[in-house]
PDB file of N, CA and C in Angstrom:
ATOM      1  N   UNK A   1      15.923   3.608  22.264  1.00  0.00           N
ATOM      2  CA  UNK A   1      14.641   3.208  22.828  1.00  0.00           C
ATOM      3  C   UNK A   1      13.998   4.424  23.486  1.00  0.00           C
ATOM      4  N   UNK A   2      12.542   4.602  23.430  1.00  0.00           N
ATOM      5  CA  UNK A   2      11.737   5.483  24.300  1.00  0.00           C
ATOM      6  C   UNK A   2      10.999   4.992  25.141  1.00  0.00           C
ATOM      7  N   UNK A   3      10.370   5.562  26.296  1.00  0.00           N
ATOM      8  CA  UNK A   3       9.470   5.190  27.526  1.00  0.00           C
ATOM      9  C   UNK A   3       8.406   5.275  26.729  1.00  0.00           C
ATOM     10  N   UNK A   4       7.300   4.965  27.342  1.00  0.00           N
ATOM     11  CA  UNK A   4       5.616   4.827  26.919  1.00  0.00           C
ATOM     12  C   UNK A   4       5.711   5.771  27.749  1.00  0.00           C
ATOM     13  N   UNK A   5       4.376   7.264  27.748  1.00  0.00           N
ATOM     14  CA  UNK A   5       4.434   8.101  28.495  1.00  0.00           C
ATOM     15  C   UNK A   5       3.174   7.596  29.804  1.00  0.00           C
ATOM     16  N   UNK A   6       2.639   6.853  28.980  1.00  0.00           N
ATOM     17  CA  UNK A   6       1.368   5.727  29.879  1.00  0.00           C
ATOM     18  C   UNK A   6       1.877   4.655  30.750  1.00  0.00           C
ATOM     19  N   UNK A   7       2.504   3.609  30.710  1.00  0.00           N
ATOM     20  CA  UNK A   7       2.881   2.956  30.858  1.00  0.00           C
ATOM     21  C   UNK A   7       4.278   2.572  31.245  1.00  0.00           C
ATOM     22  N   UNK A   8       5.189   3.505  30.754  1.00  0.00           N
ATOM     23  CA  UNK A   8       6.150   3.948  31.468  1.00  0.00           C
ATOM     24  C   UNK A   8       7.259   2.850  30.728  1.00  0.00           C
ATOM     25  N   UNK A   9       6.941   1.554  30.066  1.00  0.00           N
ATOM     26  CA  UNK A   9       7.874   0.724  29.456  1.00  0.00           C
ATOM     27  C   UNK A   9       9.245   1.231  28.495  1.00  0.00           C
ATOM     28  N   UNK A  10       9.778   1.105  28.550  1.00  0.00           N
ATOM     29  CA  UNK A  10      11.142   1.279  27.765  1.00  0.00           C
ATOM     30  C   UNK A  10      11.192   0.243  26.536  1.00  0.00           C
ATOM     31  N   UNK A  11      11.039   0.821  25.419  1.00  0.00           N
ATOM     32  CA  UNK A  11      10.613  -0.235  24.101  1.00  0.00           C
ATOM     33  C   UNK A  11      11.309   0.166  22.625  1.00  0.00           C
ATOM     34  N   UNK A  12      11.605  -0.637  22.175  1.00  0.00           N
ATOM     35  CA  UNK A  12      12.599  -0.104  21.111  1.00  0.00           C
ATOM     36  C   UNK A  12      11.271  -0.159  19.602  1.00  0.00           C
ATOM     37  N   UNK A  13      10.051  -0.376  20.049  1.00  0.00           N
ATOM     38  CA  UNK A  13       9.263   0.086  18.940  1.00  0.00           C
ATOM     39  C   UNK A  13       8.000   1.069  19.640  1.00  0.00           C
ATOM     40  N   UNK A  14       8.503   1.879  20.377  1.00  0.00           N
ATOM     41  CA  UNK A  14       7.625   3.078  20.166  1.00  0.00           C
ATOM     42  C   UNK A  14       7.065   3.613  19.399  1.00  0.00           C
ATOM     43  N   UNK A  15       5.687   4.454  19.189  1.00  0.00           N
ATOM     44  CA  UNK A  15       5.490   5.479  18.019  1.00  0.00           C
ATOM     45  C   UNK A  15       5.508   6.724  18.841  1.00  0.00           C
ATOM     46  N   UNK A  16       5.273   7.799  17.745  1.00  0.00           N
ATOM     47  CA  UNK A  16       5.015   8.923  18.187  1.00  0.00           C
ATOM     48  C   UNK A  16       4.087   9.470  17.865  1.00  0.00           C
ATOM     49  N   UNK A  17       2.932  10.340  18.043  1.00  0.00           N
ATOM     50  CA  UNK A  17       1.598  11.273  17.644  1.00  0.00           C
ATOM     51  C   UNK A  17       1.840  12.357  17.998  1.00  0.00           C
ATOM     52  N   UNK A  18       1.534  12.691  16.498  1.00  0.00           N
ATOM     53  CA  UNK A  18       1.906  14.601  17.166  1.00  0.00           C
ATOM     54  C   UNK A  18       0.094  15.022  17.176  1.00  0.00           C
ATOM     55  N   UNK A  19      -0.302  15.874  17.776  1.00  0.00           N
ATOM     56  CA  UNK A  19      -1.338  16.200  17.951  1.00  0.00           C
ATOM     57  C   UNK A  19      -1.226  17.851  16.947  1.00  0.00           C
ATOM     58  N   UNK A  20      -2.428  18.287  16.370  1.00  0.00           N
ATOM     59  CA  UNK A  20      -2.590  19.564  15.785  1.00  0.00           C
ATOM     60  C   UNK A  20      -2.434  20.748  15.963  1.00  0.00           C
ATOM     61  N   UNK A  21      -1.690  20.798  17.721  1.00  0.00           N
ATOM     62  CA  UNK A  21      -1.543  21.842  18.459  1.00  0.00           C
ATOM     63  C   UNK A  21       0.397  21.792  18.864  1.00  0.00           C
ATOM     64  N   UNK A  22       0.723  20.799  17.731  1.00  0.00           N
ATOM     65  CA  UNK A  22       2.307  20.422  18.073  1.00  0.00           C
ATOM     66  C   UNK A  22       2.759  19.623  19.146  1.00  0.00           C
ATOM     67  N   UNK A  23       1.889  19.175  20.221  1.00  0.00           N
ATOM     68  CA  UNK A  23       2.332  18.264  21.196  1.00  0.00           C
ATOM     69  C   UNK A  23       2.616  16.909  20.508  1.00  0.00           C
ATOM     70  N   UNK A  24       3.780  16.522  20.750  1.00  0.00           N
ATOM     71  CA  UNK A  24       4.086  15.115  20.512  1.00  0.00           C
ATOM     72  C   UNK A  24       4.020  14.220  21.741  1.00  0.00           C
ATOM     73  N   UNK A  25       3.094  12.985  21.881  1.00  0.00           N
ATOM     74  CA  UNK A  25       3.109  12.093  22.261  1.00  0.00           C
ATOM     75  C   UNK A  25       3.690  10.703  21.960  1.00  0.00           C
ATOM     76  N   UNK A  26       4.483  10.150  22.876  1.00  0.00           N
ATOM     77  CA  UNK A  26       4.845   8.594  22.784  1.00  0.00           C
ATOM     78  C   UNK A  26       4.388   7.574  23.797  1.00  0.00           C
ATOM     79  N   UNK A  27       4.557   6.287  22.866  1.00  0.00           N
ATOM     80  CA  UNK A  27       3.229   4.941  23.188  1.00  0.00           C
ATOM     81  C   UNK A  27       4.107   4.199  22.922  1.00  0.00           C
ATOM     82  N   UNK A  28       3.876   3.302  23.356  1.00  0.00           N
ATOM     83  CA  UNK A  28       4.179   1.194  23.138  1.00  0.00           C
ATOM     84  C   UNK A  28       3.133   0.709  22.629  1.00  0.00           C
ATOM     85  N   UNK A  29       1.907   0.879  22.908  1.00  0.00           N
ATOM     86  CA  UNK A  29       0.885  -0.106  22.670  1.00  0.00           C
ATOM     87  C   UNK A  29       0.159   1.112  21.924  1.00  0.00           C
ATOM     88  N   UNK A  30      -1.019   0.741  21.152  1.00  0.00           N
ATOM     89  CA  UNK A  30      -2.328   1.094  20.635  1.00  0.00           C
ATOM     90  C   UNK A  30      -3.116   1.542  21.723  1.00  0.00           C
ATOM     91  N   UNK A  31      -2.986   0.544  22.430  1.00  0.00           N
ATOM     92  CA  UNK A  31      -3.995   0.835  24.260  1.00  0.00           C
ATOM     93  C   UNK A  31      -3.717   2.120  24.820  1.00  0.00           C
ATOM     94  N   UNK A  32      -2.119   1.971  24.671  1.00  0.00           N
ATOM     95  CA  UNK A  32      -2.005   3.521  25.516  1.00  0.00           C
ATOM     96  C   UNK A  32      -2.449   4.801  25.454  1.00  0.00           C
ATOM     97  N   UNK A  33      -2.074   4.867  23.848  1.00  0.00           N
ATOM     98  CA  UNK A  33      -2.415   5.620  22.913  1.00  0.00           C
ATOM     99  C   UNK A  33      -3.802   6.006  23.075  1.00  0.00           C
ATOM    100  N   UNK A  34      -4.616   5.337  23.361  1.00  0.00           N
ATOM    101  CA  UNK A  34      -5.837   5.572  23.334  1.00  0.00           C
ATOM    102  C   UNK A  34      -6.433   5.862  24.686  1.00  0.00           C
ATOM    103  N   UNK A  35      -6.054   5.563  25.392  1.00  0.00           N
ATOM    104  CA  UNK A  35      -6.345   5.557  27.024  1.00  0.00           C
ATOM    105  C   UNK A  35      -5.840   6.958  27.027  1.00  0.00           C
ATOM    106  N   UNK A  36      -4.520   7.400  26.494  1.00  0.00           N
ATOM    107  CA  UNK A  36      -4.387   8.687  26.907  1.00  0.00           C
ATOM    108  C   UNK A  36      -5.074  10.337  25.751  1.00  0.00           C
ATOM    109  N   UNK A  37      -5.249   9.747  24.685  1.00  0.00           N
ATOM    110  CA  UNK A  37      -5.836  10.590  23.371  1.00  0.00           C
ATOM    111  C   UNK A  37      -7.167   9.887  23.121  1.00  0.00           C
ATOM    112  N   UNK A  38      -8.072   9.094  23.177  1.00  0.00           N
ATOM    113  CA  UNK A  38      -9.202   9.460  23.223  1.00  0.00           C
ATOM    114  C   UNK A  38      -9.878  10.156  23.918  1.00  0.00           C
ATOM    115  N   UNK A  39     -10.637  11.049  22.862  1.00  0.00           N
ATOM    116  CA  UNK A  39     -11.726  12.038  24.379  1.00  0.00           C
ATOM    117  C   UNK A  39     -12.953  11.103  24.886  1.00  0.00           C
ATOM    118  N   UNK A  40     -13.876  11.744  26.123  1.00  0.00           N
ATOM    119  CA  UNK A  40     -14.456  11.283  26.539  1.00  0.00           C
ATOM    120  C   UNK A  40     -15.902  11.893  26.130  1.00  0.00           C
ATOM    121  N   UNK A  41     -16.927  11.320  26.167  1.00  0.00           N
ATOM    122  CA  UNK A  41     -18.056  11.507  25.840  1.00  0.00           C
ATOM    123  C   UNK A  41     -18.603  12.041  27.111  1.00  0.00           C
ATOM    124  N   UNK A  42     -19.109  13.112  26.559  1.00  0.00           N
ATOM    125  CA  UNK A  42     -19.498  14.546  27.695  1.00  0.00           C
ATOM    126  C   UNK A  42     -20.914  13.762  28.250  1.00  0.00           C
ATOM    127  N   UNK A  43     -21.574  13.127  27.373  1.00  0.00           N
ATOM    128  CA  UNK A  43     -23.075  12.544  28.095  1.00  0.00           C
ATOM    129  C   UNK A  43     -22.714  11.001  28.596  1.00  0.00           C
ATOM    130  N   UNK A  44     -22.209   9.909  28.345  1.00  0.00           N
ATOM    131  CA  UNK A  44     -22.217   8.259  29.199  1.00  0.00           C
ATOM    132  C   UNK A  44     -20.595   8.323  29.439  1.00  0.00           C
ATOM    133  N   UNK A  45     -19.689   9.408  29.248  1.00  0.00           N
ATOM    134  CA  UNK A  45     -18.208   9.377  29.841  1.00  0.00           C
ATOM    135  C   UNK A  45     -17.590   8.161  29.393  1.00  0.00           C
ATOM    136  N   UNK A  46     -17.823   7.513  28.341  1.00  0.00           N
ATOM    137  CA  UNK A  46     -17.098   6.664  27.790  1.00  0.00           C
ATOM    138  C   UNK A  46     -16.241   6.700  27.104  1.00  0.00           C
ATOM    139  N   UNK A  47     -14.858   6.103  26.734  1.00  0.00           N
ATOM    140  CA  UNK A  47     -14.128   6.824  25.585  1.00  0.00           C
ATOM    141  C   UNK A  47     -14.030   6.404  24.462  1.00  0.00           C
ATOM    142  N   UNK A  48     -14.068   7.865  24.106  1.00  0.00           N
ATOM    143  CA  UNK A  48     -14.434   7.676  22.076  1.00  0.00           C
ATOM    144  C   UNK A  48     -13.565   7.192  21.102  1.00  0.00           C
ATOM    145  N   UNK A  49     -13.520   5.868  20.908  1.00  0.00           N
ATOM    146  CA  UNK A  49     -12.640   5.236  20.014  1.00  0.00           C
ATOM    147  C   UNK A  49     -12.490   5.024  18.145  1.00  0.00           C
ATOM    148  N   UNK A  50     -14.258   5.362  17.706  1.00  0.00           N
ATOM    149  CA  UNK A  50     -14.188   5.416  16.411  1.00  0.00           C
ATOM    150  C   UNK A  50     -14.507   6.815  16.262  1.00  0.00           C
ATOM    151  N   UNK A  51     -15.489   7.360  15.759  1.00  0.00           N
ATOM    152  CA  UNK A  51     -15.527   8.657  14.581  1.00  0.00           C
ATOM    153  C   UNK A  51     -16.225   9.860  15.973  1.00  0.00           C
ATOM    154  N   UNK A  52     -17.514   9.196  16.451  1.00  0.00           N
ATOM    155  CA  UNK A  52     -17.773   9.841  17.471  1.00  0.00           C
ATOM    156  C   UNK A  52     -18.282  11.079  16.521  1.00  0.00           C
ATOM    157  N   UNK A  53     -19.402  11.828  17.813  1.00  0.00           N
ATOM    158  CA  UNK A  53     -19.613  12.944  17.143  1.00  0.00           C
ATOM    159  C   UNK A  53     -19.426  14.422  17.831  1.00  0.00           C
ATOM    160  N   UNK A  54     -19.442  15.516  16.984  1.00  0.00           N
ATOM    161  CA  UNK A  54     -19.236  16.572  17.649  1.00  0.00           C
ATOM    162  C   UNK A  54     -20.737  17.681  17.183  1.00  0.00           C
ATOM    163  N   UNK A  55     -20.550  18.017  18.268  1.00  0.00           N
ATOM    164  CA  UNK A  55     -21.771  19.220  18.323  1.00  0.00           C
ATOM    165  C   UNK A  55     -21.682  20.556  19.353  1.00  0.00           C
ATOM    166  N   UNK A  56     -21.532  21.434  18.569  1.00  0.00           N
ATOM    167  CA  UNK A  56     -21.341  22.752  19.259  1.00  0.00           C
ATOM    168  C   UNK A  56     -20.189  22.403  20.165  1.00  0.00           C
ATOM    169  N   UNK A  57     -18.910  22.568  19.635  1.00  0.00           N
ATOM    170  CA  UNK A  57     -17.683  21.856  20.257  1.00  0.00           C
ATOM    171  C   UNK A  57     -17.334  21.100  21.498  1.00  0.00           C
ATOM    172  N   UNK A  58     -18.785  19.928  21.463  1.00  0.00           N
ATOM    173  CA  UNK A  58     -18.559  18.972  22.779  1.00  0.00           C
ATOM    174  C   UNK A  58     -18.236  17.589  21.751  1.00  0.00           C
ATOM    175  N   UNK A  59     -18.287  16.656  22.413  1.00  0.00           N
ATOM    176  CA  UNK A  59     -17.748  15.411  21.587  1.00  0.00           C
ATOM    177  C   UNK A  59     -18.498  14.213  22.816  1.00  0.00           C
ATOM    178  N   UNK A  60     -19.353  13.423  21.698  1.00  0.00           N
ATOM    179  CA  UNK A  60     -20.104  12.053  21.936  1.00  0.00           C
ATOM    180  C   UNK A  60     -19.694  11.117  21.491  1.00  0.00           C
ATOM    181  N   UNK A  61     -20.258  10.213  22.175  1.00  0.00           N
ATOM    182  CA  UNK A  61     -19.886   9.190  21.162  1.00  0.00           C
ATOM    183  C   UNK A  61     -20.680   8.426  20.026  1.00  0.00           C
ATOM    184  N   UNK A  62     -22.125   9.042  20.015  1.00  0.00           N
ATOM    185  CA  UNK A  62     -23.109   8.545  19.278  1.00  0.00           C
ATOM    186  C   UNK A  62     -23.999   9.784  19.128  1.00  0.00           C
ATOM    187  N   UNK A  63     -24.903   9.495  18.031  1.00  0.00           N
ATOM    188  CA  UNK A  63     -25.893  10.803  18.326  1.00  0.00           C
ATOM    189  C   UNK A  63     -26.713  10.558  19.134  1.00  0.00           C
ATOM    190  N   UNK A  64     -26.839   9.539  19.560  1.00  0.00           N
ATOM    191  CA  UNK A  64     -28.315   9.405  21.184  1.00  0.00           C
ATOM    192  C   UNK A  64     -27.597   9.862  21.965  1.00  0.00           C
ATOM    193  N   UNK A  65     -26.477  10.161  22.173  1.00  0.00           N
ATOM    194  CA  UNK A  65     -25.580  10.705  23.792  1.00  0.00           C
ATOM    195  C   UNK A  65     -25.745  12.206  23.506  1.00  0.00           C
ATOM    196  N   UNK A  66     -25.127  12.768  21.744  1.00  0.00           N
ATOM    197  CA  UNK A  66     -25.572  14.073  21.556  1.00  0.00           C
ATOM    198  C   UNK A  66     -27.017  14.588  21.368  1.00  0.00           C
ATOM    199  N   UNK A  67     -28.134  13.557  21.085  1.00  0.00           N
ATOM    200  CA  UNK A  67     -29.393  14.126  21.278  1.00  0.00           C
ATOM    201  C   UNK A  67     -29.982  14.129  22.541  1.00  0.00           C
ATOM    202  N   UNK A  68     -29.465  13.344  23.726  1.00  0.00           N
ATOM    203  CA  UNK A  68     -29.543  13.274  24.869  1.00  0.00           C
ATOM    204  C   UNK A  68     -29.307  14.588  25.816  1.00  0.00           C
ATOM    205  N   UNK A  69     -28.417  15.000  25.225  1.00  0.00           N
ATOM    206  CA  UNK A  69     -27.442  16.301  26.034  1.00  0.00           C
ATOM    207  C   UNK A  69     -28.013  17.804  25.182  1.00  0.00           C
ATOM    208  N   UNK A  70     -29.217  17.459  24.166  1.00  0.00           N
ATOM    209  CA  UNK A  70     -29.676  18.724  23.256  1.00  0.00           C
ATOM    210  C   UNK A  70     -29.012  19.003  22.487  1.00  0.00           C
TER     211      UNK A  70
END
């Protein structure tokens, strides 16, 4: 079994995410996962759960937040 690194639960169906920079992360839930690896949207600070956009390496979550911010 592994801990959730969020949540801290001890669960015998953990996953793991490795991120592109080699960090591996572990989760219990989908929630966690996301609470701790979604980014946040630089213009309404919300977090970015589907495709989201990027512009001049900031990250929105829509293009009105990135046409908002120029």
């Amino acid at each position: 079994m592994a801990r959730c690194e969020v949540c801290g639960n001890d669960y015998d169906l953990t996953f793991t995410i490795e991120t592109q920079d080699g960090a591996r992360h572990v989760f219990d839930s989908f929630a966690c996962a996301i609470h701790r690896m979604a980014p946040i949207c630089e213009h309404c600070r919300v977090q970015i759960i589907g495709q989201g956009v990027e512009s001049g390496g900031r990250w929105f979550c829509g293009a009105h937040c990135a046409r908002a911010e120029g």
